[in-house]
Protein backbone atom coordinates (compact mmCIF):
# COMPACT_ATOMS: atom_id res chain seq x y z
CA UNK A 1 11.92 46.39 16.80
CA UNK A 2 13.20 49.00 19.10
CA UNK A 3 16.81 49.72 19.88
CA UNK A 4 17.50 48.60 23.85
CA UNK A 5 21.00 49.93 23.61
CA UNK A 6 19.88 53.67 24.86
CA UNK A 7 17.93 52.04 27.68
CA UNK A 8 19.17 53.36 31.10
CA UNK A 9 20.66 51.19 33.57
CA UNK A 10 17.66 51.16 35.97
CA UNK A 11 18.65 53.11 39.22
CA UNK A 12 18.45 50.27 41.46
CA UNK A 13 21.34 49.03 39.89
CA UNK A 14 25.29 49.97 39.96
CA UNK A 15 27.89 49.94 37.45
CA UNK A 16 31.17 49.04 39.66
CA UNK A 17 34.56 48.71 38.85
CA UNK A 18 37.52 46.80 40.78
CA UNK A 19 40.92 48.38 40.58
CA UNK A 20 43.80 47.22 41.84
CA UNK A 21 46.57 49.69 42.55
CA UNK A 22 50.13 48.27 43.04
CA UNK A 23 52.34 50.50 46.20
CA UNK A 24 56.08 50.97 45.74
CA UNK A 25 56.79 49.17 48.78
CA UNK A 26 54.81 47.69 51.49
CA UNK A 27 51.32 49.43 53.07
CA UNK A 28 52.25 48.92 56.49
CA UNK A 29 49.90 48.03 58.78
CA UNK A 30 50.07 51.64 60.55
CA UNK A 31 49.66 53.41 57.24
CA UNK A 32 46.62 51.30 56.09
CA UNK A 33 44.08 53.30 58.05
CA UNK A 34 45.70 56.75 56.47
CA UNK A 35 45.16 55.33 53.32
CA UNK A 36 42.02 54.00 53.94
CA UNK A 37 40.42 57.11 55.50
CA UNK A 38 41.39 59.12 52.20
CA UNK A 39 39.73 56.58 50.07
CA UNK A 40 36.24 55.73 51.48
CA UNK A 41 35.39 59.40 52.01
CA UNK A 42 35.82 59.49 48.10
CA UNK A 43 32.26 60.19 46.56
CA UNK A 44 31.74 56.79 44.35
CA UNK A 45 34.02 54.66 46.40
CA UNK A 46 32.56 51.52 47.98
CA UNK A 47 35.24 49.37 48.96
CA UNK A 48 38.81 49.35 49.76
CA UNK A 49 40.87 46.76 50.62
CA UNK A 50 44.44 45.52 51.47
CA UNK A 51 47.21 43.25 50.34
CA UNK A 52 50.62 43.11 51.09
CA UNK A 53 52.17 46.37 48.77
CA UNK A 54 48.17 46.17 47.28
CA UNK A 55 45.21 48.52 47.55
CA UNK A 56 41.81 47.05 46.21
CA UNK A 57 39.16 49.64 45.53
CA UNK A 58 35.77 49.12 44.17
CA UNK A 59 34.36 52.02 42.70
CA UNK A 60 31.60 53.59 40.46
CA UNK A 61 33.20 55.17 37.55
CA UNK A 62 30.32 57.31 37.08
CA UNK A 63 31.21 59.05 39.81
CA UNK A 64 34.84 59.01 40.23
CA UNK A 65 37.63 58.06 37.91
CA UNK A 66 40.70 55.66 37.97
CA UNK A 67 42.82 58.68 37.42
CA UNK A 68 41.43 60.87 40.20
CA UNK A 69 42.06 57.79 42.48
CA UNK A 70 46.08 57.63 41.52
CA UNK A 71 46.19 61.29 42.71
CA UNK A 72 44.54 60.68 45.92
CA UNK A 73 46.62 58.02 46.67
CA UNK A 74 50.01 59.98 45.26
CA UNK A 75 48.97 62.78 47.09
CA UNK A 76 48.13 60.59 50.21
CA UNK A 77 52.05 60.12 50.29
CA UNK A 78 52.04 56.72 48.29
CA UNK A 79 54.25 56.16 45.58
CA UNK A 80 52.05 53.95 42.79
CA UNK A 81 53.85 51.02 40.85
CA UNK A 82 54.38 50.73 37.43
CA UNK A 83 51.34 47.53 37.96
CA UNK A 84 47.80 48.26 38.11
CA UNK A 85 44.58 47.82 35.92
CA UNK A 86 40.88 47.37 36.89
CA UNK A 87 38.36 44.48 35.85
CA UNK A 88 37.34 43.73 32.26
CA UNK A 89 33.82 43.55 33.34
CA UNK A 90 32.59 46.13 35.66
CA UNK A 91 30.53 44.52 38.36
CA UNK A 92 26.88 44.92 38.66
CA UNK A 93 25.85 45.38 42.38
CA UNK A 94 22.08 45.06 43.09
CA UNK A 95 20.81 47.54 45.48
């Protein structure tokens, strides 16, 4: 019986992973955009998202990694909270 753990995820399919980065402070409504504009010209980023002193981003971690994200945001002029963490389970997007 052959081993199907070295089997490729076929391309068609995505591993994604939901993080959830915690702001010192409120993202103001003004500074969302900024933000925003930083993180969806990311290579590997799908998604981001908003939520009171929240930043949602969905991303492939093939391509870009959790920590490369905190600098872009740090770097962006946001100070991170000592709260963040992504999904258990990455999520599987069907292309």
């Amino acid at each position: 019986m052959a081993d199907d753990s070295s089997a490729s995820i076929p391309p068609e399919l995505t591993v994604l992973m939901d993080l959830e980065v915690t702001i010192k402070g409120t993202v103001a409504a003004t500074d969302q955009p900024r933000l925003q504009n930083v993180l969806e010209h990311v290579p590997g980023v799908e998604s981001v998202s908003f939520s009171e002193d929240k930043v949602g981003i969905r991303y492939c971690p093939e391509t870009v990694t959790r920590h490369r994200l905190h600098e872009l945001i740090t770097a962006a002029g946001f100070a991170i909270g000592n709260e963040d963490g992504a999904s258990p389970t990455p999520t599987m997007d069907s292309r």
